[in-house]
Protein backbone atom coordinates (compact mmCIF):
# COMPACT_ATOMS: atom_id res chain seq x y z
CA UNK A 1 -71.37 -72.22 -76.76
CA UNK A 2 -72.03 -70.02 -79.84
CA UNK A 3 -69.67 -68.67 -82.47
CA UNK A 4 -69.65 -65.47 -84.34
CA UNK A 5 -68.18 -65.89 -88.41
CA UNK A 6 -65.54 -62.73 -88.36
CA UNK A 7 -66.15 -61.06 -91.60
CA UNK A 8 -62.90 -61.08 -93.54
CA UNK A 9 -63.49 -58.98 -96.52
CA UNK A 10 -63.81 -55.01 -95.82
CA UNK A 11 -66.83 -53.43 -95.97
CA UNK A 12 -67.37 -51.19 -99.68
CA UNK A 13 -66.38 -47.40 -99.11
CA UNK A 14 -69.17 -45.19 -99.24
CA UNK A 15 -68.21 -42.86 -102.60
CA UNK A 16 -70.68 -40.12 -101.81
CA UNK A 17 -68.57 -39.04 -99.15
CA UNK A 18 -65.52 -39.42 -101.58
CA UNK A 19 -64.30 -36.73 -104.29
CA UNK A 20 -64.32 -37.88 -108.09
CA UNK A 21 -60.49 -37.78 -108.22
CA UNK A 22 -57.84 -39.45 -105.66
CA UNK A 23 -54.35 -37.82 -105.26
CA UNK A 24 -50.74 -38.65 -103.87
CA UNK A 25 -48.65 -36.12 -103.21
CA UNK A 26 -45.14 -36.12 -101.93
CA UNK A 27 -42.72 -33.56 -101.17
CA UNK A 28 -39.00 -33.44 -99.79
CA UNK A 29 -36.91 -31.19 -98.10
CA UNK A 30 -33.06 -32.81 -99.40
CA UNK A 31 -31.53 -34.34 -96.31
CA UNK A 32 -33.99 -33.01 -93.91
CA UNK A 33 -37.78 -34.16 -94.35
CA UNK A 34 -40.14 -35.51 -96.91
CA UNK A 35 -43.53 -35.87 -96.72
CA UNK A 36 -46.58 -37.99 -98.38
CA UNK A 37 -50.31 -37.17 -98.27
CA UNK A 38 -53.11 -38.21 -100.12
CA UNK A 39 -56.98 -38.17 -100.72
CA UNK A 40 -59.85 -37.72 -102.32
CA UNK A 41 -61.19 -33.83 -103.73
CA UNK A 42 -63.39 -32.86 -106.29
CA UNK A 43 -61.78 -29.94 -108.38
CA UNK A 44 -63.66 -27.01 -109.24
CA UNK A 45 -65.53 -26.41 -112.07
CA UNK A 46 -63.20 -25.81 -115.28
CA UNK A 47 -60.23 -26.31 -112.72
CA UNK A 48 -57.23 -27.73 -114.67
CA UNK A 49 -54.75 -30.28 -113.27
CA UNK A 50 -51.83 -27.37 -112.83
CA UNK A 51 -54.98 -25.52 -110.36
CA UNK A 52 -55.66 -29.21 -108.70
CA UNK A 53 -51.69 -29.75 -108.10
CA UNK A 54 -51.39 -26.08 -106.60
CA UNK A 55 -54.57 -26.09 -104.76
CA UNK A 56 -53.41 -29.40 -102.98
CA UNK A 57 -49.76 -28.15 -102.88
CA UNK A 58 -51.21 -25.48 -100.41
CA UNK A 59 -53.29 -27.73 -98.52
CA UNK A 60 -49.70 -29.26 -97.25
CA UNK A 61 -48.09 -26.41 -96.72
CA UNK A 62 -50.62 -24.66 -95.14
CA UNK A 63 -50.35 -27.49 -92.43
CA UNK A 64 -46.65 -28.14 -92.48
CA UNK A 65 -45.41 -24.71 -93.51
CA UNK A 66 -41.49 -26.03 -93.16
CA UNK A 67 -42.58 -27.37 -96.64
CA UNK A 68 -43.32 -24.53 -98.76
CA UNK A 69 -39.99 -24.91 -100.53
CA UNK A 70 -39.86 -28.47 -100.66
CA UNK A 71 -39.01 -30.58 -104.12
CA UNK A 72 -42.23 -32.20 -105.46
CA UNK A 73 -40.49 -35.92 -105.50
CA UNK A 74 -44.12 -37.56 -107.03
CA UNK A 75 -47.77 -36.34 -107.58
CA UNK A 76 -50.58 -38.38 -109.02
CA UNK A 77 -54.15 -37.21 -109.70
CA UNK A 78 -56.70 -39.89 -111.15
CA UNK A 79 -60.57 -40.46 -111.23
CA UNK A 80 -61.67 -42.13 -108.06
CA UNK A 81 -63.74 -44.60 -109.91
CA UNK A 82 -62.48 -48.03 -110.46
């Protein structure tokens, strides 16, 4: 009888396939819906955070259009590197 060690830790991500910046974004329809979504995105060159936020704002929407006049409820954008 042989036994196989289970690996317990998970294995690292692979940050070439990752964005420099991680975001969270959550918005909410009062009473009706709210929605969170997040990942990874590398913003355009001289892109500001207000671009980032809108350009990822439309991402949603363009995928659950019931949210285009949803209340932003949270948004984060930070570097991706720990």
């Amino acid at each position: 009888m042989t036994t196989q060690n289970a690996q317990t830790t998970a294995p690292a991500p692979d940050l070439a396939k990752q964005g420099s910046h991680h975001w969270v974004l959550t918005l909410e329809l009062p009473g009706r819906m709210s929605a969170t979504q997040y990942g990874t995105l590398t913003p355009a060159v001289g892109a500001t955070r207000y671009d980032t936020f809108l350009d990822i704002r439309r991402y949603i929407v363009a995928g659950n259009p019931e949210l285009s006049t949803a209340n932003v409820v949270f948004f984060a954008l930070e570097s991706n590197q720990l």
